[in-house]
Protein backbone atom coordinates (compact mmCIF):
# COMPACT_ATOMS: atom_id res chain seq x y z
CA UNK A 1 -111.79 27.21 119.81
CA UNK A 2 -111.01 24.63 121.99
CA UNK A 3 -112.42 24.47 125.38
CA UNK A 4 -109.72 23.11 127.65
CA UNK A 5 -107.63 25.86 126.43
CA UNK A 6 -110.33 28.40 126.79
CA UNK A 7 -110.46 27.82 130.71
CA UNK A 8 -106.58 27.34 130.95
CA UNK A 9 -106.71 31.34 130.06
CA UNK A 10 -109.46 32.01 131.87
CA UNK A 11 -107.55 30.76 135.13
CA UNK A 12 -104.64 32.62 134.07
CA UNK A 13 -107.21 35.72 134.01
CA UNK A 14 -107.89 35.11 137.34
CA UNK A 15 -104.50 35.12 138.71
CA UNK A 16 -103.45 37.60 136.69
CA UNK A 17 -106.01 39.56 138.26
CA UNK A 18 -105.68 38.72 141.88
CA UNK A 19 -101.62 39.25 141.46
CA UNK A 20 -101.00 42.73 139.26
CA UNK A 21 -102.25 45.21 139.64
CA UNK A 22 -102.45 47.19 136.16
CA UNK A 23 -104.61 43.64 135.34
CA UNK A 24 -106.76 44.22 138.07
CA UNK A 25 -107.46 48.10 137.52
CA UNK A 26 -108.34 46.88 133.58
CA UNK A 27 -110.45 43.98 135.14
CA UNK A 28 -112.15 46.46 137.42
CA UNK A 29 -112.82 49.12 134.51
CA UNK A 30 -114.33 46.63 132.15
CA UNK A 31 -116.48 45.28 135.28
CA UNK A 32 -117.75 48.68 135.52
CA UNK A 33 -119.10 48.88 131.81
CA UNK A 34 -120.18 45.17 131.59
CA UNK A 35 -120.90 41.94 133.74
CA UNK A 36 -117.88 40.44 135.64
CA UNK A 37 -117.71 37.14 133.31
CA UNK A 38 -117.04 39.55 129.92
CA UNK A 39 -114.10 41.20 131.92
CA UNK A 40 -112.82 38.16 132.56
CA UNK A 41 -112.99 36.58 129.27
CA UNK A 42 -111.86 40.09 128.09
CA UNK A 43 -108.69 39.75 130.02
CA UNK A 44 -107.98 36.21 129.44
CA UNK A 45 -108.57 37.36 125.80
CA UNK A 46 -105.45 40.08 126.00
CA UNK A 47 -103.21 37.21 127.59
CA UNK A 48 -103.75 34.58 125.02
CA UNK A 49 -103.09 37.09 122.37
CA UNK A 50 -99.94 37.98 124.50
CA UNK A 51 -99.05 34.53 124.94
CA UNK A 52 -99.22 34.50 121.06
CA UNK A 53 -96.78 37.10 120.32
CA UNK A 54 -94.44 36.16 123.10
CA UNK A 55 -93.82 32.72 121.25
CA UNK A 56 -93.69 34.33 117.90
CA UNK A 57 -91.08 37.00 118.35
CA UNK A 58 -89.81 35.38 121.27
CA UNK A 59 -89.78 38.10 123.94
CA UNK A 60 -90.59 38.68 127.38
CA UNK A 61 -94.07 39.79 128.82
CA UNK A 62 -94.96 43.46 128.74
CA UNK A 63 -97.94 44.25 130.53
CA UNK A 64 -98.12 47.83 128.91
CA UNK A 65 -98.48 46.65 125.74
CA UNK A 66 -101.34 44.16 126.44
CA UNK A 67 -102.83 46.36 129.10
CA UNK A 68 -102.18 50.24 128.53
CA UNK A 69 -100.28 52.40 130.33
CA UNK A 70 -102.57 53.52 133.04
């Protein structure tokens, strides 16, 4: 895909991370199976696909649907 966009998400990843904490226990799982950069890109993954469905059905963010319920 497109680059630019590709680190827009991956700063939102970041923040995300740093500021909830259900996004940060997800981060911190995924760090534990793999390296730190394919958390992040896993997370900033979730949120793009988010950010896709929020525009299309035009509803607010959910962070149990993107990130579980634990």
């Amino acid at each position: 895909g497109n680059k630019y966009l590709a680190w827009a998400f991956v700063e939102a990843a970041h923040f995300a991370i740093r500021y909830n904490a259900k996004i940060n226990s997800y981060s911190q799982r995924k760090k534990a199976k793999t390296k730190g950069v394919v958390a992040i890109k896993a997370v900033a993954h979730k949120l793009c696909r988010a950010s896709y469905y929020i525009m299309r059905d035009r509803v607010a963010f959910d962070v149990t649907k993107a990130f579980g319920q634990k």
